[in-house]
PDB file of N, CA and C in Angstrom:
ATOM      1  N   UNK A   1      99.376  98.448 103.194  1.00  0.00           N
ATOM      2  CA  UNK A   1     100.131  98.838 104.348  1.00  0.00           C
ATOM      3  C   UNK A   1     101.612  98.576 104.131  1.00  0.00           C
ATOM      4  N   UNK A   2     102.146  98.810 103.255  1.00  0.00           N
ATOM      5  CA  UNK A   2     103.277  98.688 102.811  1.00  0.00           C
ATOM      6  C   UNK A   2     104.519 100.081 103.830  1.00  0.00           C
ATOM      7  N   UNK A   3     105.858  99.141 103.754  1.00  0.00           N
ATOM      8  CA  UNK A   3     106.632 100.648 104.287  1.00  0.00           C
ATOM      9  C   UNK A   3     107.423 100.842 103.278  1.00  0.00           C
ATOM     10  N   UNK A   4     107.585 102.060 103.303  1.00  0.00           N
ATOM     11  CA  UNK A   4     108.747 102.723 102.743  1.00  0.00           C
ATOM     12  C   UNK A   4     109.961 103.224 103.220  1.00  0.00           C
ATOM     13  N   UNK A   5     110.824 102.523 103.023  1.00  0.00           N
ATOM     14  CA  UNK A   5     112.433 102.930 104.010  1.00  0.00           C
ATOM     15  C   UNK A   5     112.937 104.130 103.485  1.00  0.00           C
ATOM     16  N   UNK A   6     113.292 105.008 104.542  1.00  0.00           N
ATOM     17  CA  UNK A   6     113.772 106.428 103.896  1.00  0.00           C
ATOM     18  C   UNK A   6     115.263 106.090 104.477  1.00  0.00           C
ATOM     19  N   UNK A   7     115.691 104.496 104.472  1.00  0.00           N
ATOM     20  CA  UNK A   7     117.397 104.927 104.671  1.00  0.00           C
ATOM     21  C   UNK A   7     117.322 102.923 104.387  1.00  0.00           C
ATOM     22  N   UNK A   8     118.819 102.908 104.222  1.00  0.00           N
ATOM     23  CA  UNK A   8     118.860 101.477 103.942  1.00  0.00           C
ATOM     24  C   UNK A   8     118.633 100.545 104.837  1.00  0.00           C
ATOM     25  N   UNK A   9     118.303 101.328 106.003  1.00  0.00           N
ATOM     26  CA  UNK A   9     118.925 100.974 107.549  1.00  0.00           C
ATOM     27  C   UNK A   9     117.835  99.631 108.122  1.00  0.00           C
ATOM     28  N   UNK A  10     116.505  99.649 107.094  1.00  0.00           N
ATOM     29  CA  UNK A  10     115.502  99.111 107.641  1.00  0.00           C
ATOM     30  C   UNK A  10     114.667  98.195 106.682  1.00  0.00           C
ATOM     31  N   UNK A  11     115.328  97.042 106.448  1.00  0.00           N
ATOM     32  CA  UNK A  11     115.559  95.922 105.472  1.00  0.00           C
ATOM     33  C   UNK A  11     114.634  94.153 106.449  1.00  0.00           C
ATOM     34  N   UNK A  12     114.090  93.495 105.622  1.00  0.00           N
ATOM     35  CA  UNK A  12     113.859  92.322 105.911  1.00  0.00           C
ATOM     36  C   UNK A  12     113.143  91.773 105.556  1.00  0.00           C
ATOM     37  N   UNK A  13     112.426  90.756 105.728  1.00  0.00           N
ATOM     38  CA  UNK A  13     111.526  89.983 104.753  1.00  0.00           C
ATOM     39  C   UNK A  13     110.253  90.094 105.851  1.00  0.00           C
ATOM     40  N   UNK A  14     109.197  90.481 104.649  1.00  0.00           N
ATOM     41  CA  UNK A  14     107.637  90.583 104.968  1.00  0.00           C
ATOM     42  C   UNK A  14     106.907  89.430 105.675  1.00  0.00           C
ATOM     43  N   UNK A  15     107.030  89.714 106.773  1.00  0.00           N
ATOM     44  CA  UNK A  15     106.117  88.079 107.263  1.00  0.00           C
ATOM     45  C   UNK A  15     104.463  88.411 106.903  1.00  0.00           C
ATOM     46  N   UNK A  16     104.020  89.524 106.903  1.00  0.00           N
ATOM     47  CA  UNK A  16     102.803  89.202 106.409  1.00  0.00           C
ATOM     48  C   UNK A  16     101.774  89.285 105.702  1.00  0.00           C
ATOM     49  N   UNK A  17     103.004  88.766 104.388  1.00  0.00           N
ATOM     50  CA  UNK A  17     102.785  88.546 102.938  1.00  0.00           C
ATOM     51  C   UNK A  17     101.332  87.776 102.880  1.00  0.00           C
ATOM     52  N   UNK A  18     100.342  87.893 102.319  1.00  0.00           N
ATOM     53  CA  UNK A  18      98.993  87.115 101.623  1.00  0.00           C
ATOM     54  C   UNK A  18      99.369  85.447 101.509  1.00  0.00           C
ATOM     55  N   UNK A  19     100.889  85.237 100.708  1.00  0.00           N
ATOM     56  CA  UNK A  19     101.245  84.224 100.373  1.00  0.00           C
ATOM     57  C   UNK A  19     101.008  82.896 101.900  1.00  0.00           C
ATOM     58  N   UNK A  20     101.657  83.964 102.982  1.00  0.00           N
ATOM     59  CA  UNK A  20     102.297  83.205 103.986  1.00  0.00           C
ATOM     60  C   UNK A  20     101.098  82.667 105.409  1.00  0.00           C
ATOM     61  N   UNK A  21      99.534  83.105 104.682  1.00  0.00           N
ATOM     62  CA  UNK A  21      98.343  82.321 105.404  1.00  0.00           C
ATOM     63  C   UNK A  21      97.600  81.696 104.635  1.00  0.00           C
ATOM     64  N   UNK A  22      98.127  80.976 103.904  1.00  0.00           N
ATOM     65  CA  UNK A  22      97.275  79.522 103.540  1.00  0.00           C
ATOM     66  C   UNK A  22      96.265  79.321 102.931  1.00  0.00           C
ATOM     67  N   UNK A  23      95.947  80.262 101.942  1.00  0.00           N
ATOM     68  CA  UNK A  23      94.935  80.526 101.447  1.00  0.00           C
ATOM     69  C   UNK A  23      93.523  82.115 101.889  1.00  0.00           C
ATOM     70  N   UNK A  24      94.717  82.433 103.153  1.00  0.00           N
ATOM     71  CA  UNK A  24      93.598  83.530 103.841  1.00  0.00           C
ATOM     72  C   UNK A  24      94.140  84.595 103.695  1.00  0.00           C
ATOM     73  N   UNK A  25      93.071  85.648 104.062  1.00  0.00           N
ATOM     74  CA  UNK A  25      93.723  86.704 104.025  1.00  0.00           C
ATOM     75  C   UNK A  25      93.330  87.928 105.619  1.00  0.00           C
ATOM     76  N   UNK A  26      94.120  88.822 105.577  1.00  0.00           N
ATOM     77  CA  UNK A  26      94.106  89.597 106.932  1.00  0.00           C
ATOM     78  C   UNK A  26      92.941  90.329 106.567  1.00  0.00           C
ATOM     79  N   UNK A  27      91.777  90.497 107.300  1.00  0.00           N
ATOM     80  CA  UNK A  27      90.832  91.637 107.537  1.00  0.00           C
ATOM     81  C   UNK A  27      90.694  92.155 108.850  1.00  0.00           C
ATOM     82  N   UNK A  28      90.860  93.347 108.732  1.00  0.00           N
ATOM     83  CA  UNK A  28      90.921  94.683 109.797  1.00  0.00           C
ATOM     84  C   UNK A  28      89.516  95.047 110.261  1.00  0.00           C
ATOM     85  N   UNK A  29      88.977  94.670 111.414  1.00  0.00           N
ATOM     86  CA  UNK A  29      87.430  94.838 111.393  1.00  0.00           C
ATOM     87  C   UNK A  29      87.674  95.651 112.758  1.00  0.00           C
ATOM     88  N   UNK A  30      86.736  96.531 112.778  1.00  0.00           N
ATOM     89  CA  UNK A  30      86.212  97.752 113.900  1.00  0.00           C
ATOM     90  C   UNK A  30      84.811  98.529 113.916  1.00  0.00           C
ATOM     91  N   UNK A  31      84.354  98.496 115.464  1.00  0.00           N
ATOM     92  CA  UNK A  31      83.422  98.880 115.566  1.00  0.00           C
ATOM     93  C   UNK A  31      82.871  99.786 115.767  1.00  0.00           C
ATOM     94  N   UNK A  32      82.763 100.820 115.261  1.00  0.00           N
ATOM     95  CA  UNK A  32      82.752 102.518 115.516  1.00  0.00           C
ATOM     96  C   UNK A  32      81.772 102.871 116.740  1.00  0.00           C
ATOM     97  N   UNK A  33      82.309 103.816 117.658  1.00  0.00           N
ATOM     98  CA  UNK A  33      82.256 104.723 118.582  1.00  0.00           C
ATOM     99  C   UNK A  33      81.277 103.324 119.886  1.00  0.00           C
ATOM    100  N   UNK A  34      82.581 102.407 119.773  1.00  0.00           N
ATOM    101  CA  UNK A  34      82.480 100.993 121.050  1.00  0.00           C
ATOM    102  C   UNK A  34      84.095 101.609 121.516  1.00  0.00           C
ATOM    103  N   UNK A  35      83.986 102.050 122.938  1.00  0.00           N
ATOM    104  CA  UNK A  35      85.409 101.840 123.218  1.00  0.00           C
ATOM    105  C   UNK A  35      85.661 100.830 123.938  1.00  0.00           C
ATOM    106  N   UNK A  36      84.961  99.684 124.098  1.00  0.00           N
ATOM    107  CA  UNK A  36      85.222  98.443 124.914  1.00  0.00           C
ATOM    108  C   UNK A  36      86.214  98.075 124.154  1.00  0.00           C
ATOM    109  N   UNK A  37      86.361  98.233 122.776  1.00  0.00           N
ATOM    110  CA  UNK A  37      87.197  97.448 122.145  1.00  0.00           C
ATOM    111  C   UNK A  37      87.931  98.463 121.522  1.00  0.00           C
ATOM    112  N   UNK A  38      90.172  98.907 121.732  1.00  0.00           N
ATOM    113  CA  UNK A  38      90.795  99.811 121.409  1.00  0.00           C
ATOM    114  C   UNK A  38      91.051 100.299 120.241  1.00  0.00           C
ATOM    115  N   UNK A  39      90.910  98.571 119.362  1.00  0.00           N
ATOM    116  CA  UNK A  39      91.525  99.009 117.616  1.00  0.00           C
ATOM    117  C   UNK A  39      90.826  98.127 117.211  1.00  0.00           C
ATOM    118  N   UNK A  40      90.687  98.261 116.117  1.00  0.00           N
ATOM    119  CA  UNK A  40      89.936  96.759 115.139  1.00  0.00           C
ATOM    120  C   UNK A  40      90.594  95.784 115.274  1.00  0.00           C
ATOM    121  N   UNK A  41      89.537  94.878 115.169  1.00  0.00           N
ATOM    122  CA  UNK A  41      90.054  93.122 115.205  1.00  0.00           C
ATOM    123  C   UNK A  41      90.883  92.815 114.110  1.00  0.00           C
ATOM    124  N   UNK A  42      92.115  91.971 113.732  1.00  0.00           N
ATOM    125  CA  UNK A  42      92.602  91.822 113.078  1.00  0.00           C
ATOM    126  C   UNK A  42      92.473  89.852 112.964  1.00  0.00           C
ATOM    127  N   UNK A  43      92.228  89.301 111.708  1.00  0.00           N
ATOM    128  CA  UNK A  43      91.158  87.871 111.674  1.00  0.00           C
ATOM    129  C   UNK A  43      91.951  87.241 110.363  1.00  0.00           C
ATOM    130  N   UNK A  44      92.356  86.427 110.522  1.00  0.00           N
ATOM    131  CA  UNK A  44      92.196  85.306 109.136  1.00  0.00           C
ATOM    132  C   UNK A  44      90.865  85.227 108.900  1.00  0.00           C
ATOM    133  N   UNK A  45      91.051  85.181 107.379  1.00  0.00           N
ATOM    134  CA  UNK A  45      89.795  84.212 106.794  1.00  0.00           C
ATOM    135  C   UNK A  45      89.554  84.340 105.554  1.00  0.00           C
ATOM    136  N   UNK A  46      89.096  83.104 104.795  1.00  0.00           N
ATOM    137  CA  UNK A  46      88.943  82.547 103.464  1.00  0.00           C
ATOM    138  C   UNK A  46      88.741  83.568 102.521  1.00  0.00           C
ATOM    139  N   UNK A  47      89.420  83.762 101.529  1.00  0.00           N
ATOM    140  CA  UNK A  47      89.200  84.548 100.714  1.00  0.00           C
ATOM    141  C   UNK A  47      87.796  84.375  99.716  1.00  0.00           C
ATOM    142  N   UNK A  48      87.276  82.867 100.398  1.00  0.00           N
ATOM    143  CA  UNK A  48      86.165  82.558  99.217  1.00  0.00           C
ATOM    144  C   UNK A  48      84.833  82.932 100.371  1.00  0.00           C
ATOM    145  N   UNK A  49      85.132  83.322 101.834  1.00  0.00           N
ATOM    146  CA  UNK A  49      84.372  83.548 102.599  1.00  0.00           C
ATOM    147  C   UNK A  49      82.905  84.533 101.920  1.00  0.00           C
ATOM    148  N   UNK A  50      82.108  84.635 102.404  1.00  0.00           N
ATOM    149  CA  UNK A  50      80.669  85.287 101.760  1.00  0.00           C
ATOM    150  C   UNK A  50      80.789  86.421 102.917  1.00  0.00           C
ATOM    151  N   UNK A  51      80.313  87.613 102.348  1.00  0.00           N
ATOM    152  CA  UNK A  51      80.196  88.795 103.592  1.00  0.00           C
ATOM    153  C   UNK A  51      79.018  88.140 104.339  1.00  0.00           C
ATOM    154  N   UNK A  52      78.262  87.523 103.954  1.00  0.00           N
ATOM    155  CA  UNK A  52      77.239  87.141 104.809  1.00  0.00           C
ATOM    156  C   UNK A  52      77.654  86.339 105.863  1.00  0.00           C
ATOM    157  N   UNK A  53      78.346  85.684 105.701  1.00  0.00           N
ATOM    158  CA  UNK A  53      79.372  84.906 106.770  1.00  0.00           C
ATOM    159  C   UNK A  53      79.958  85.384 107.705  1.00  0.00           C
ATOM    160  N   UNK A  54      80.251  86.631 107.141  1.00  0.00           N
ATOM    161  CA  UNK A  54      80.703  87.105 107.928  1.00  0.00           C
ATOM    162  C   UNK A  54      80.339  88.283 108.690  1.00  0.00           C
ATOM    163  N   UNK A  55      79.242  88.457 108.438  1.00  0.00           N
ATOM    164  CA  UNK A  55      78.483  89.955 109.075  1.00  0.00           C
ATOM    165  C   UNK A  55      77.899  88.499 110.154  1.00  0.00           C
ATOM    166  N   UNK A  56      76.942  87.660 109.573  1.00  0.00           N
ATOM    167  CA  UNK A  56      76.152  86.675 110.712  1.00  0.00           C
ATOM    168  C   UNK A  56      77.003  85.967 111.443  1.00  0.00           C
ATOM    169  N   UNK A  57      78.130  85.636 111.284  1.00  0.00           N
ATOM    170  CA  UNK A  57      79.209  84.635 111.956  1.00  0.00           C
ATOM    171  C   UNK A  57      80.050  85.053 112.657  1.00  0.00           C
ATOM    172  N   UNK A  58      80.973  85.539 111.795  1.00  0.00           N
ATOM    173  CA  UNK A  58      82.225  85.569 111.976  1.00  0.00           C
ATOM    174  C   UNK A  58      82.004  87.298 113.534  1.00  0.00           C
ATOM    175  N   UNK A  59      81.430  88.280 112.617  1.00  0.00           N
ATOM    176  CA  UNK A  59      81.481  89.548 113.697  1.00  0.00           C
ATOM    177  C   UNK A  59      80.891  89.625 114.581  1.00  0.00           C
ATOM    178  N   UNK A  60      79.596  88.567 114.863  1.00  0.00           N
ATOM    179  CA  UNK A  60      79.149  88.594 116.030  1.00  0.00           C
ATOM    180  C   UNK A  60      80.018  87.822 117.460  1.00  0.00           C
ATOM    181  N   UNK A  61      80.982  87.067 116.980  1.00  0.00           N
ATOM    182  CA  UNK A  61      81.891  85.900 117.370  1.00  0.00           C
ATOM    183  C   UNK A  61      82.841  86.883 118.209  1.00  0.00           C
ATOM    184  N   UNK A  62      83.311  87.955 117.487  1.00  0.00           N
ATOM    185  CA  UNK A  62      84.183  89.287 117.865  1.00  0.00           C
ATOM    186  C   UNK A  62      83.293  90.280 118.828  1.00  0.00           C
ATOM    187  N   UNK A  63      82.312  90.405 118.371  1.00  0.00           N
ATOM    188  CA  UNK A  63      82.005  91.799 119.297  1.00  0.00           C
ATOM    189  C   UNK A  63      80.766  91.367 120.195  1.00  0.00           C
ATOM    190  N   UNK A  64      80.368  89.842 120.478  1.00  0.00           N
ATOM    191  CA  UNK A  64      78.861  89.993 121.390  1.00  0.00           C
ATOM    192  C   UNK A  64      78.945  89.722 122.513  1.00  0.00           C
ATOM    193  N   UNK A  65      80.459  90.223 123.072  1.00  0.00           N
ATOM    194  CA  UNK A  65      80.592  90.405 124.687  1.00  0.00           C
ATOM    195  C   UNK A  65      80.092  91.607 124.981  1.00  0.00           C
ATOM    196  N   UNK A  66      80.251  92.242 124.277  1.00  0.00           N
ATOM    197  CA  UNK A  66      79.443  94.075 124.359  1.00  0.00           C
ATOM    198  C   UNK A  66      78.200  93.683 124.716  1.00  0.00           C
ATOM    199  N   UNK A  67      77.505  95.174 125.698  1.00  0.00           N
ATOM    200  CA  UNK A  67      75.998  94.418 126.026  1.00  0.00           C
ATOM    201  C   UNK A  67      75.266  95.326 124.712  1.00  0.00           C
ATOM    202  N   UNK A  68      75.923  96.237 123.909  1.00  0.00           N
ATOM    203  CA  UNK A  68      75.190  96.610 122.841  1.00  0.00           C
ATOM    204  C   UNK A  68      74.554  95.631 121.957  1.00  0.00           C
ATOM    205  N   UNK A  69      75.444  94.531 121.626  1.00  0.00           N
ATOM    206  CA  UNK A  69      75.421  93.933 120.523  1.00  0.00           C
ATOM    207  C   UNK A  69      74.326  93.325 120.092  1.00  0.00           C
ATOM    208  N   UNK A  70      73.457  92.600 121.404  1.00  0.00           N
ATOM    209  CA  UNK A  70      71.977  91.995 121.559  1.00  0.00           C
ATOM    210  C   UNK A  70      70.947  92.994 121.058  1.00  0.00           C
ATOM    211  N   UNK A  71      71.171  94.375 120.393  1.00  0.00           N
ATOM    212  CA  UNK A  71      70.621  95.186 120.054  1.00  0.00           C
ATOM    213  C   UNK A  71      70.758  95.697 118.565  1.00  0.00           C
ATOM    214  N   UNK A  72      71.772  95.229 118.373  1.00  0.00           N
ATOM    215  CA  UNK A  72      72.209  94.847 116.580  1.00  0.00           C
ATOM    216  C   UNK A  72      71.453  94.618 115.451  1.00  0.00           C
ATOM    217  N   UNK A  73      71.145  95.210 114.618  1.00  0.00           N
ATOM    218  CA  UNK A  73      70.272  94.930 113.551  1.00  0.00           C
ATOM    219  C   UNK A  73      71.234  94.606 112.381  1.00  0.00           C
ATOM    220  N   UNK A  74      71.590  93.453 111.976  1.00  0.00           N
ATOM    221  CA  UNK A  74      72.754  93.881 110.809  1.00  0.00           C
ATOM    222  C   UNK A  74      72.300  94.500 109.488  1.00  0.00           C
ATOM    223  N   UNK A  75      70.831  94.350 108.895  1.00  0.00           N
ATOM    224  CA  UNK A  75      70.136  95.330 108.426  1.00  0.00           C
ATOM    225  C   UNK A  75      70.292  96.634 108.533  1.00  0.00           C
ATOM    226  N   UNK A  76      70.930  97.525 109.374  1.00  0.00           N
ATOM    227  CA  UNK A  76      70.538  98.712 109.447  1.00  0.00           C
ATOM    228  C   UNK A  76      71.858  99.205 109.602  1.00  0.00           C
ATOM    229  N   UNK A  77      73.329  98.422 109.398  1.00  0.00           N
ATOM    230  CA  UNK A  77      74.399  98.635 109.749  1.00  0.00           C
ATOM    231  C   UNK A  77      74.983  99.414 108.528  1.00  0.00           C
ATOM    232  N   UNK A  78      75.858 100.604 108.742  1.00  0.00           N
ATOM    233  CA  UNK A  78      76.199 101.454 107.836  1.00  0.00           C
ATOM    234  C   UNK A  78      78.229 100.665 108.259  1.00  0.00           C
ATOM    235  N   UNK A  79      78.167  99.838 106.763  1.00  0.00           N
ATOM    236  CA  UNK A  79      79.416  99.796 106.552  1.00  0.00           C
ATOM    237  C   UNK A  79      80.661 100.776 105.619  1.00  0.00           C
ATOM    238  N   UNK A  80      81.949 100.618 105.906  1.00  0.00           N
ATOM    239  CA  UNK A  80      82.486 101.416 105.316  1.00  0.00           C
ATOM    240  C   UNK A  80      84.101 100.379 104.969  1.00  0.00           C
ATOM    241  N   UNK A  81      84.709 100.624 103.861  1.00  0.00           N
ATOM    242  CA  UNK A  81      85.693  99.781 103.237  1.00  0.00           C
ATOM    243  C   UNK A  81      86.965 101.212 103.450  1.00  0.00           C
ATOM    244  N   UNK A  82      87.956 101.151 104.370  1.00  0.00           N
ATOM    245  CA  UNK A  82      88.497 101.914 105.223  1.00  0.00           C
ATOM    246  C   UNK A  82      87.722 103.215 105.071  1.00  0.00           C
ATOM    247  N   UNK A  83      88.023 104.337 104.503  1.00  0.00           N
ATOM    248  CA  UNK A  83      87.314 105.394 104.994  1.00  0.00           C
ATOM    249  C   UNK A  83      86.215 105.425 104.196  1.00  0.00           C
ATOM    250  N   UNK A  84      85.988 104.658 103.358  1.00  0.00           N
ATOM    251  CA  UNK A  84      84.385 105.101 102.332  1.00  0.00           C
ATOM    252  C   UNK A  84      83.181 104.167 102.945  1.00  0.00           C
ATOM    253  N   UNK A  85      82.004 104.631 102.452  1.00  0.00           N
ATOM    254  CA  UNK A  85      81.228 104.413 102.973  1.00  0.00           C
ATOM    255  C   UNK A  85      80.889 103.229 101.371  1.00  0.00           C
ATOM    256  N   UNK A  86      79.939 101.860 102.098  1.00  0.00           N
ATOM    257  CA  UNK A  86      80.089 101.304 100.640  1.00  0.00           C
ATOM    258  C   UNK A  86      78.790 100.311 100.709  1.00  0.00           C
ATOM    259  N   UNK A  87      78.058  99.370 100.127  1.00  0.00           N
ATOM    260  CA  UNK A  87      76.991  98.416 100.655  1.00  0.00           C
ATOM    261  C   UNK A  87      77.489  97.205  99.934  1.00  0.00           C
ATOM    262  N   UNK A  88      78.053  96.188 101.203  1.00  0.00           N
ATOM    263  CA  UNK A  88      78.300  94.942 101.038  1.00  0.00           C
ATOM    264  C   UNK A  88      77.476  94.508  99.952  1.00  0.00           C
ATOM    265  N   UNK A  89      77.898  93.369  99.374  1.00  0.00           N
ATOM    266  CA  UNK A  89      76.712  92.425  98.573  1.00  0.00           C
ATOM    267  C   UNK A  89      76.705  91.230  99.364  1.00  0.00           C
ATOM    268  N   UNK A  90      75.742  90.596  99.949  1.00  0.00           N
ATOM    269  CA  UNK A  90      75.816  89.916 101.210  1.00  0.00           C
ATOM    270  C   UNK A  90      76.414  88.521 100.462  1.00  0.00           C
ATOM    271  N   UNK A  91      75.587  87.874  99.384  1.00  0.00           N
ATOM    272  CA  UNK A  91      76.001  86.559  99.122  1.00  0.00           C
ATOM    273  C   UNK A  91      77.159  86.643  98.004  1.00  0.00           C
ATOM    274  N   UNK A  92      78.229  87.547  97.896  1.00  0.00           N
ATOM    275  CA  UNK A  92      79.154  87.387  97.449  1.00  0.00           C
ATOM    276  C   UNK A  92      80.568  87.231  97.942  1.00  0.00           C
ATOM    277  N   UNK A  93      81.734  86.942  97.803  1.00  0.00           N
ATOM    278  CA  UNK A  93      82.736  87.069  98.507  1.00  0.00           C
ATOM    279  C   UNK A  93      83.298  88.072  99.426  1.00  0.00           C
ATOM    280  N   UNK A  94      84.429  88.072  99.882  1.00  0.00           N
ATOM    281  CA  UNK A  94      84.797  88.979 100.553  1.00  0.00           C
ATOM    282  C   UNK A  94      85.713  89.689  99.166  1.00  0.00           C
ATOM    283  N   UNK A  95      86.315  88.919  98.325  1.00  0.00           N
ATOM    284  CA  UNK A  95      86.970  89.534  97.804  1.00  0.00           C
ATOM    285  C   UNK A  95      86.403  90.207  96.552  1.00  0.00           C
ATOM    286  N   UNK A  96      85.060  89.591  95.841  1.00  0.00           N
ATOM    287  CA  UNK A  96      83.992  90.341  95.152  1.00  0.00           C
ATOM    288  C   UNK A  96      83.822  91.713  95.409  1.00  0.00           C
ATOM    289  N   UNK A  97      83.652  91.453  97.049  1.00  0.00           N
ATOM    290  CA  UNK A  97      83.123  92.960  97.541  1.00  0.00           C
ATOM    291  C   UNK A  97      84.354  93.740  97.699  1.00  0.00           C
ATOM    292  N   UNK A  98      85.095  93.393  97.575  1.00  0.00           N
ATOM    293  CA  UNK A  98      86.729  94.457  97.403  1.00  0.00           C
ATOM    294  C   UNK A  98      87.232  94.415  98.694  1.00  0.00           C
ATOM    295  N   UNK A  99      87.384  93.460  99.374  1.00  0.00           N
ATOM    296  CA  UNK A  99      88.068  93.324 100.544  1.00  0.00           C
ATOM    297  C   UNK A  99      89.260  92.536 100.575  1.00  0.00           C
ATOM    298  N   UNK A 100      90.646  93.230  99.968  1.00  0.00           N
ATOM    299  CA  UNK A 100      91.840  92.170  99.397  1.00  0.00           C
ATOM    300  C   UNK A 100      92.650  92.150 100.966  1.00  0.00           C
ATOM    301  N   UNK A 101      93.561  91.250 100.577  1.00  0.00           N
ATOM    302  CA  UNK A 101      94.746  91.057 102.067  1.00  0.00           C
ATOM    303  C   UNK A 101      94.791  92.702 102.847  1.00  0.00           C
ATOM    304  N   UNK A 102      94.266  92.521 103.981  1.00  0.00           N
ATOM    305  CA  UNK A 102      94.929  93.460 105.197  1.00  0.00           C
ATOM    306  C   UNK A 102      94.019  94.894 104.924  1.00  0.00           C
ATOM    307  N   UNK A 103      92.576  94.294 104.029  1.00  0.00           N
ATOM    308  CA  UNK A 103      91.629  95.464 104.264  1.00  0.00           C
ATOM    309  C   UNK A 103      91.271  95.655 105.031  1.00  0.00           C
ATOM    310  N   UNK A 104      90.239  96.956 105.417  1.00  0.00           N
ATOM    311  CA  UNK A 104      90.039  97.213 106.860  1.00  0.00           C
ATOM    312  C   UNK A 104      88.112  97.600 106.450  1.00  0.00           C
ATOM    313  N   UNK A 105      87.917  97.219 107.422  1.00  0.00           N
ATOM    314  CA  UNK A 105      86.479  97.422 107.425  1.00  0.00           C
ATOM    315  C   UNK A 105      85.720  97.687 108.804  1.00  0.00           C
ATOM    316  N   UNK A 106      85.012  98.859 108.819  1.00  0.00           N
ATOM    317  CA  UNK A 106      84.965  99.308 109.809  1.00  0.00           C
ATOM    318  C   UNK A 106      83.048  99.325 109.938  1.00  0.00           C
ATOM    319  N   UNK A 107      82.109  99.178 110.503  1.00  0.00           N
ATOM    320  CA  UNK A 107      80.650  99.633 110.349  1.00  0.00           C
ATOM    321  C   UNK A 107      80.354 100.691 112.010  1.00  0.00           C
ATOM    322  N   UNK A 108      79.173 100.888 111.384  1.00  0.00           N
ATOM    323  CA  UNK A 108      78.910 101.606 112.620  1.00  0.00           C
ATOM    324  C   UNK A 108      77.493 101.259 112.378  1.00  0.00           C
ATOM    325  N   UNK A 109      76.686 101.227 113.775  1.00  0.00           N
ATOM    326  CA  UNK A 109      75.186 100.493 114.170  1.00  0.00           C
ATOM    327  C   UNK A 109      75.128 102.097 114.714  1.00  0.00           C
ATOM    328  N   UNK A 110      73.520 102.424 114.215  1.00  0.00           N
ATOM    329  CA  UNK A 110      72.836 104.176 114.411  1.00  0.00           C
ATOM    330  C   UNK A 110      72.049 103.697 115.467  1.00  0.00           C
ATOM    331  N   UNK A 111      72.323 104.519 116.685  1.00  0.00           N
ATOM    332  CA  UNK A 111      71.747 104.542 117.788  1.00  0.00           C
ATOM    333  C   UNK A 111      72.538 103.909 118.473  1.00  0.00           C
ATOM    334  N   UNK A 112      73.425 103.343 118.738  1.00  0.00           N
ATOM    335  CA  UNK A 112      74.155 102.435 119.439  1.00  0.00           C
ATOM    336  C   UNK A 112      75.537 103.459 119.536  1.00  0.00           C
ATOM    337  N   UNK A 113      76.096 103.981 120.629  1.00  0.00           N
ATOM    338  CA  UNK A 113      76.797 104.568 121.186  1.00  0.00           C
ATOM    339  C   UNK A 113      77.822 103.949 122.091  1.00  0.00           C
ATOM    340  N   UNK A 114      77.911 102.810 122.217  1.00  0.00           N
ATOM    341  CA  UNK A 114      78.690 102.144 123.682  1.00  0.00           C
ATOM    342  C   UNK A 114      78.055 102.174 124.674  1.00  0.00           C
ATOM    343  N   UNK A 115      78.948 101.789 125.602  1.00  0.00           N
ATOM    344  CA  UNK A 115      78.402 101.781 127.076  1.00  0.00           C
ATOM    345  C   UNK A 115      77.980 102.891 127.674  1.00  0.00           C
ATOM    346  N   UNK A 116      76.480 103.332 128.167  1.00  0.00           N
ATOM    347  CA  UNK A 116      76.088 104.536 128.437  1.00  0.00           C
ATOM    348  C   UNK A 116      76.117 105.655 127.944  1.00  0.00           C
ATOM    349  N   UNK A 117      76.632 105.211 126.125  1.00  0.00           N
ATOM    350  CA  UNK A 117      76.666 106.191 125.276  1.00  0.00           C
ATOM    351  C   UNK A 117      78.225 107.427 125.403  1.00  0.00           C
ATOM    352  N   UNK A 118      79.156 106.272 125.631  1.00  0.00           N
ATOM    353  CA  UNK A 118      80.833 106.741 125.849  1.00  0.00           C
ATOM    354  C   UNK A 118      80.790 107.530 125.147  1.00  0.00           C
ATOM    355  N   UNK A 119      80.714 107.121 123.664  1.00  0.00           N
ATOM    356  CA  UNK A 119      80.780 107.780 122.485  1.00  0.00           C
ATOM    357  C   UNK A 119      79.893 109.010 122.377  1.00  0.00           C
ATOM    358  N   UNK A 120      79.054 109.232 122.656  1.00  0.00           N
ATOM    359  CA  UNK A 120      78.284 110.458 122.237  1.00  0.00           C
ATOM    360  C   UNK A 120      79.102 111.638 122.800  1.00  0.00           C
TER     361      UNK A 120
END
């Protein structure tokens, strides 16, 4: 997510450089076709973190105010590493699985539509 200045006009230092969280890094998480929630979650966390950690932990922590969520199979969840479609390796890192500073990761749960099926 880098910018590119098309004039000199727009200069300064990166606050949110990889360097400048402590060992963590930014992941972009969203829940496809939930409009309870506007944009993906944006999260610190350990670069030595396990996706398993974070599919069982960390995303249920984010999204199980939804009344979908009690309906969740994380088994059956079709993830995607920004627009591709990809299959976690559960007991490996986040960064194993190619999730570097300020990736975005988005899944979508089949059959699960939102509230009254917003989304459909």
């Amino acid at each position: 997510m880098s910018v590119i200045a098309l004039n000199e006009g727009y200069k300064g230092e990166v606050k949110d450089r990889e360097e400048n969280f402590h060992g963590n890094r930014l992941l972009f998480i969203g829940w496809e076709d939930h409009l309870m929630f506007c944009a993906p979650h944006c999260i610190a966390v350990p670069r030595s973190m396990t996706f398993a950690t974070l599919a069982s932990e960390v995303i249920p922590g984010i999204y199980s105010a939804h009344p979908d969520w009690e309906k969740v199979n994380v088994g059956e969840i079709e993830w995607f590493r920004s627009n591709e479609r990809f299959t976690p390796v559960f007991d490996r890192t986040l960064e194993e699985n190619g999730l570097l500073h300020k990736a975005v990761i988005r899944f979508r749960t089949p059959g699960l539509t939102g509230i009254r099926g917003s989304c459909s």
